[in-house]
Protein backbone atom coordinates (compact mmCIF):
# COMPACT_ATOMS: atom_id res chain seq x y z
CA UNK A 1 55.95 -18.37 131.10
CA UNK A 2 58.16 -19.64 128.44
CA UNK A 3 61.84 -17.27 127.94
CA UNK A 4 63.10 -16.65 124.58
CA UNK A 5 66.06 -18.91 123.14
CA UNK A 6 69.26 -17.79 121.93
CA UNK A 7 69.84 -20.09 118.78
CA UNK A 8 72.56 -20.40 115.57
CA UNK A 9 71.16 -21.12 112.51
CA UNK A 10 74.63 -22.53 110.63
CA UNK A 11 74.35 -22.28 106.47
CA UNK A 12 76.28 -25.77 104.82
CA UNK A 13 76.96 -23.80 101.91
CA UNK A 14 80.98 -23.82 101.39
CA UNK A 15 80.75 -20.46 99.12
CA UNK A 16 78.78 -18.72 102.06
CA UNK A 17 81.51 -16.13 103.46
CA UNK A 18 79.27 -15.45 106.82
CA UNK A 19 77.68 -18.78 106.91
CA UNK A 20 76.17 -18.33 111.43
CA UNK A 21 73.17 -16.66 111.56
CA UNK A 22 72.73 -15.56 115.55
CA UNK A 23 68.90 -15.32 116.50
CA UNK A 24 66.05 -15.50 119.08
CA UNK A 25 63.65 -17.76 119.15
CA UNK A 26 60.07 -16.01 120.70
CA UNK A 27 57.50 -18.14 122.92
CA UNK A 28 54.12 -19.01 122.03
CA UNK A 29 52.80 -17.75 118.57
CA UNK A 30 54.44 -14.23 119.19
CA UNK A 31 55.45 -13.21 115.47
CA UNK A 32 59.35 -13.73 115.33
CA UNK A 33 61.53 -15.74 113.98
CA UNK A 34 60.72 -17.99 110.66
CA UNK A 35 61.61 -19.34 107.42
CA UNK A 36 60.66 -18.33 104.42
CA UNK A 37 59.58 -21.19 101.47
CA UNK A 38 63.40 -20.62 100.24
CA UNK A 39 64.91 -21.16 103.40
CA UNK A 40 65.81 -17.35 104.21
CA UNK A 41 64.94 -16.17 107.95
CA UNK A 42 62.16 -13.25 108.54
CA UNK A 43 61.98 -11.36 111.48
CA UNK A 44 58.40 -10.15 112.91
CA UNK A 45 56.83 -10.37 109.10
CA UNK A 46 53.18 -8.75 109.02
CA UNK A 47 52.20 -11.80 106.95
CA UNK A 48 51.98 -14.94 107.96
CA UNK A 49 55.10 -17.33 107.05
CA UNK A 50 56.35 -20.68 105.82
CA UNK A 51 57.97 -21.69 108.43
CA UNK A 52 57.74 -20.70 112.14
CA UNK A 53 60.58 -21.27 115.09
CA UNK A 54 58.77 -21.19 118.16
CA UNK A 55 59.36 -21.53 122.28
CA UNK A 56 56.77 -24.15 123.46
CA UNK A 57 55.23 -23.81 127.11
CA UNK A 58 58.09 -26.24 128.30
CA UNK A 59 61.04 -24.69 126.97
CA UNK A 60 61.50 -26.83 123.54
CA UNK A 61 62.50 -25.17 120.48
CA UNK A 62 59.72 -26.18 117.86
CA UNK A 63 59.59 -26.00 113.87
CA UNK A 64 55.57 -24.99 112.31
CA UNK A 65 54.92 -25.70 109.00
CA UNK A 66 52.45 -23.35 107.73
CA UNK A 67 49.66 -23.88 105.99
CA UNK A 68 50.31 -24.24 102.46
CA UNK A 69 53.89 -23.77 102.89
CA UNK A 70 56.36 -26.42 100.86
CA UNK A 71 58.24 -29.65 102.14
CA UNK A 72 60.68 -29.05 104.92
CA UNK A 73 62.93 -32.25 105.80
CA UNK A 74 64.35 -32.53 109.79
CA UNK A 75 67.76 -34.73 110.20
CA UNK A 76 68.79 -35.92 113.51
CA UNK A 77 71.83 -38.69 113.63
CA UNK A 78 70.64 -40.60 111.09
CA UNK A 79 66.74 -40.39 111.15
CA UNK A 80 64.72 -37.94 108.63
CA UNK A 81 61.21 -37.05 108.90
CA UNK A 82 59.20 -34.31 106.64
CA UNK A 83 57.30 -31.98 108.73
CA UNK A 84 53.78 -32.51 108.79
CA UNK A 85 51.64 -28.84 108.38
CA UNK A 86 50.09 -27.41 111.18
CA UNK A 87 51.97 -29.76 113.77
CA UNK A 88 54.70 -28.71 115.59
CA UNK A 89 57.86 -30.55 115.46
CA UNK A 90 60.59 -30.72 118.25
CA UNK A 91 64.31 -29.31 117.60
CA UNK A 92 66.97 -30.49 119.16
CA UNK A 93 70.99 -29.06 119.17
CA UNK A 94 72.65 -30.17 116.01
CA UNK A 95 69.74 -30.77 113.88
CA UNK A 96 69.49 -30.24 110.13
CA UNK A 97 66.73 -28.45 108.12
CA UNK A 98 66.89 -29.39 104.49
CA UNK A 99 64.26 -27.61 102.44
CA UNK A 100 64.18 -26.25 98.67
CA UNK A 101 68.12 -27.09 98.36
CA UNK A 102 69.20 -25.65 101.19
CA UNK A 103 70.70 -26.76 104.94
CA UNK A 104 70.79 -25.27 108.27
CA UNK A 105 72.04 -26.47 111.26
CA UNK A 106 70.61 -25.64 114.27
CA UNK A 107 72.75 -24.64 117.16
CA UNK A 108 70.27 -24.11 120.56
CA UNK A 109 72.45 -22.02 123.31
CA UNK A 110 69.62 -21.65 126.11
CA UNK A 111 68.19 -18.46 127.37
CA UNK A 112 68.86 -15.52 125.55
CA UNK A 113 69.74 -12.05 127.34
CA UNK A 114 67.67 -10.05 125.51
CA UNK A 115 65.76 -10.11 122.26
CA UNK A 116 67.50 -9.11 119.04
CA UNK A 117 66.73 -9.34 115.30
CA UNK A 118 68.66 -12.03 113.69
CA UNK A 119 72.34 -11.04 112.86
CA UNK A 120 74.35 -12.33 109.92
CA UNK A 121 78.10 -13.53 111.33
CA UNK A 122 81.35 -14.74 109.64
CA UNK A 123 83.45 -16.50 111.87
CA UNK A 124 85.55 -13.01 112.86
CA UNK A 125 82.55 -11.20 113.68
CA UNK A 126 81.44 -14.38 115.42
CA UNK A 127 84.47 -13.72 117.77
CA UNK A 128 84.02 -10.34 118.21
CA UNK A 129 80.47 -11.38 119.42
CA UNK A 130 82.05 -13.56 122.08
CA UNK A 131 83.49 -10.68 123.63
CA UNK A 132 80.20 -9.00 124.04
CA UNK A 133 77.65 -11.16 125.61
CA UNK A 134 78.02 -14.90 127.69
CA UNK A 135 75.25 -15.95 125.12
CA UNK A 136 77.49 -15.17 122.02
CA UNK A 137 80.44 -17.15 124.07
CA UNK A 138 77.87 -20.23 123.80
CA UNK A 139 77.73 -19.35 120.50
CA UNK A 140 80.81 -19.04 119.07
CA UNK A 141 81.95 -22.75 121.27
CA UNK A 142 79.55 -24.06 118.70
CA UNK A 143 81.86 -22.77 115.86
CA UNK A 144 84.44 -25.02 114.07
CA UNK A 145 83.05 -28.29 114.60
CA UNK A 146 82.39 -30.76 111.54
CA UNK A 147 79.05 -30.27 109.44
CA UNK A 148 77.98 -33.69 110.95
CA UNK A 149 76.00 -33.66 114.06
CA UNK A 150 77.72 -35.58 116.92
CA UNK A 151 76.57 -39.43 117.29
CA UNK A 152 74.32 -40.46 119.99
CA UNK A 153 74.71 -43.28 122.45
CA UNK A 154 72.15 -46.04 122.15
CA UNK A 155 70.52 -44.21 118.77
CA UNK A 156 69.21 -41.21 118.11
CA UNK A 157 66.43 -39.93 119.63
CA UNK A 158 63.20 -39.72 118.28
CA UNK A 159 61.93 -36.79 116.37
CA UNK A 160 58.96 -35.58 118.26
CA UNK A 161 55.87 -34.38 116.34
CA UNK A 162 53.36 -32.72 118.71
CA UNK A 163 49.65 -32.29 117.88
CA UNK A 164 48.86 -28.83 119.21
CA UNK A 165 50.55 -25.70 117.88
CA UNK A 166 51.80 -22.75 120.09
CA UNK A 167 49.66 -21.04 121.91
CA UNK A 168 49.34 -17.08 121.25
CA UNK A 169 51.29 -14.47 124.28
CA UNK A 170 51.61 -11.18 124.42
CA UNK A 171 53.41 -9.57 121.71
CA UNK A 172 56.52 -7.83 121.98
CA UNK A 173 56.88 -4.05 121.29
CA UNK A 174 59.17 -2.48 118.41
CA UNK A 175 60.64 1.20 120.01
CA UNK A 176 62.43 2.96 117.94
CA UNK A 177 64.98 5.48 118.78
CA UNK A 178 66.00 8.62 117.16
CA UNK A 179 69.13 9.55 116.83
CA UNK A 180 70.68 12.31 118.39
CA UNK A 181 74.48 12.41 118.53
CA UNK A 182 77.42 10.05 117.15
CA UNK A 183 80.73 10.34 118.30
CA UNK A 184 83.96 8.47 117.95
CA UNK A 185 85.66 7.54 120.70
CA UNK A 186 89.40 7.48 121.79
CA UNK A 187 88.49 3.62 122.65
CA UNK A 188 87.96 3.16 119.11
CA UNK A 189 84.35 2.66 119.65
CA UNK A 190 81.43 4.71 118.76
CA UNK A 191 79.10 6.49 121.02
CA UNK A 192 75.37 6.73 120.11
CA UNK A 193 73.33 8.64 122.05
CA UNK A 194 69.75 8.45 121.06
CA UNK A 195 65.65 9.79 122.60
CA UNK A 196 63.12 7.32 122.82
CA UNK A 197 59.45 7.83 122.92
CA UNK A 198 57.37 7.42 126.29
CA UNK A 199 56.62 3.59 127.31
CA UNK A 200 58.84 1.23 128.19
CA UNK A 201 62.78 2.40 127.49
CA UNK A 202 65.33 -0.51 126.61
CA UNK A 203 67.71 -1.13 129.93
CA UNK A 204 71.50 -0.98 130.29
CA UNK A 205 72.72 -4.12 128.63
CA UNK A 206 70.21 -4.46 126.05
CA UNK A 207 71.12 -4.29 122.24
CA UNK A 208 69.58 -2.31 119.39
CA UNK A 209 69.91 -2.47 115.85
CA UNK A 210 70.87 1.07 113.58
CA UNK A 211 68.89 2.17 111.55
CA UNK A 212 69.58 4.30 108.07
CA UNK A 213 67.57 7.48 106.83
CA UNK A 214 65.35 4.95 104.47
CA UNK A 215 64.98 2.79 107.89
CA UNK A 216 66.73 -0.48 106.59
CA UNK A 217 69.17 -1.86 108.44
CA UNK A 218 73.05 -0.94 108.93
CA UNK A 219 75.38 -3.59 108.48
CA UNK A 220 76.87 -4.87 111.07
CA UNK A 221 75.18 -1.71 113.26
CA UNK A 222 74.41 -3.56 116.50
CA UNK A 223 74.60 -0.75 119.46
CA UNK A 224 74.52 -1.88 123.35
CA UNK A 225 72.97 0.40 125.94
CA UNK A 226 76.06 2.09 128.19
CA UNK A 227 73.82 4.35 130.24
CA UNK A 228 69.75 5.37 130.52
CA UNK A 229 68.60 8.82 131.69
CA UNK A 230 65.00 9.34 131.73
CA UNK A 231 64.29 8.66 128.48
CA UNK A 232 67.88 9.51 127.04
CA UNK A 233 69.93 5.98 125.82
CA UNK A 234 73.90 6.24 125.57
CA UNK A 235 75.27 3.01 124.06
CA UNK A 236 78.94 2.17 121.77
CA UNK A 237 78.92 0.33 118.45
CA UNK A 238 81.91 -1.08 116.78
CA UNK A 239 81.33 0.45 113.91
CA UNK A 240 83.48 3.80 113.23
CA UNK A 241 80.84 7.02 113.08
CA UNK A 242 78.16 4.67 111.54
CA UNK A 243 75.51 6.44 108.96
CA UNK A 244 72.27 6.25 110.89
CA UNK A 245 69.10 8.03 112.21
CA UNK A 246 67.83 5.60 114.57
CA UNK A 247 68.26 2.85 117.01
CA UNK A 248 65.36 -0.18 116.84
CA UNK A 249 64.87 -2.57 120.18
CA UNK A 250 62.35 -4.86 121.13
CA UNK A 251 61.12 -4.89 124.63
CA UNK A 252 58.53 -6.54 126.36
C-alpha cells in the first residue's frame, strides 16, 4: 500500500512573510490535501475540490484536476504543460504550479512520519521545525535555494500525464481530544495533557493540532505526544499556556 508524502508547497510571492507551507500528501483518493480554484490549500474538505495532490499506487506524487475546475499550468526546467481534467499528472521535486496568478513550488521530502494538517511556516518557524522531526530537517535543507528549479542533465524530463485517476483506500479517522490540563513548564515548553475517546489513540511521537473553544485552529498550536496512558495523551507545545480546548490528530 502506498505511504503518505511529506511535501513543501513554497509561495513565489516576495510580500509573503511565511511563504513554506509543510504538508502531507494522502494515497489513493483518500480526501486530503488540494487546491482550491485560487490556489489556496484545503485539508479533508467535505466537498469535492479543484485540485487534488494525491499518492499513486507506486509512490509518485500526482496533481487531479477536477472536474470543472479552472486552468492549472505545471513547469519543469523549461517545459510547461496545462493539466488535462480528470487525468492525473506526475510531480516531480522542484516543480512549479502556476494557476489564477499564483506559484508554488513543490518541494517532495519522502515518507512522512505521521499525518498532519498542512502548517503555514516562515523561515524561523521553519527552523524550529527542523529541530522537531528528521522530516522537517528534509524540509528546511530545501529552504534558501533560488526560485528557479535546478537544471537537468540531458533535458528535462518529461511531464507524465497518466490516464487513470487514484484509486479510492480507506479513509483516515479525525480524533479529537479534549482538553484537560495546560501547564507551563520550567523548559519553557508547554504541557498539554488531554482524554481521547475509545478507538484508536494517537502514539508517542505523533503530532496534533490545538484547537480553540469555536474549534478553529490555534496558530502555530502544533502539540507532539510525550507519553500515552490508556486513553490519557501528555504532549509539549512551543507555544506559552496556549488558549485551547482540544487537540485534533488523524490516525489510521
Amino acid at each position: 500500500m502506498p505511504t503518505p508524502q511529506e511535501i513543501c508547497l513554497e509561495e513565489l510571492a516576495p510580500e509573503s512573510e511565511a511563504p513554506y507551507i509543510r504538508c502531507v500528501a494522502l494515497p489513493g483518493g483518500e480526501p486530503g490535501l488540494a487546491l482550491d480554484r485560487e490556489g489556496s490549500v484545503r485539508w479533508m474538505p467535505d466537498e469535492p475540490t479543484d485540485f487534488g495532490l494525491w499518492v499513486s499506487a507506486d509512490e509518485k506524487l500526482v496533481l487531479l484536476r477536477g472536474a470543472g475546475a479552472g486552468p492549472i499550468t505545471v513547469r519543469r526546467a523549461g517545459r510547461a504543460l496545462a493539466a488535462p481534467e480528470g487525468a492525473p499528472v506526475v510531480l516531480r521535486d522542484q516543480d512549479l504550479l502556476e494557476l489564477d496568478g499564483r506559484s508554488l513550488r513543490v518541494h517532495v521530502h519522502g515518507v512522512a512520519a505521521e499525518v498532519h494538517a498542512p502548517e503555514r511556516l516562515s523561515l524561523r518557524s521553519l527552523t524550529q521545525a527542523a529541530r522537531a522531526t528528521a522530516a522537517a530537517l528534509a524540509l528546511a535543507a530545501a529552504v534558501g535555494g533560488s526560485a528557479e528549479a535546478e537544471p537537468v542533465r540531458g533535458g528535462p524530463p518529461p511531464i507524465e500525464v497518466r490516464t487513470r485517476p487514484p484509486k479510492p483506500v480507506s479513509p483516515r479517522r479525525q480524533v479529537l481530544c479534549d482538553v484537560t490540563s495546560i501547564r507551563a513548564q520550567r523548559s519553557g515548553k508547554t504541557e498539554v495533557q488531554a482524554r481521547c475517546p475509545a478507538g484508536p489513540i494517537p502514539p508517542v511521537g505523533s503530532r496534533g493540532q490545538l484547537l480553540d473553544g469555536a474549534g478553529a485552529p490555534v496558530s502555530d498550536g502544533w502539540v507532539e505526544v510525550t507519553k500515552v496512558v490508556k486513553n490519557e495523551i501528555v504532549g509539549e507545545t512551543a507555544l506559552r499556556n496556549p488558549k485551547a480546548a482540544k487537540v485534533r490528530f488523524y490516525t489510521m
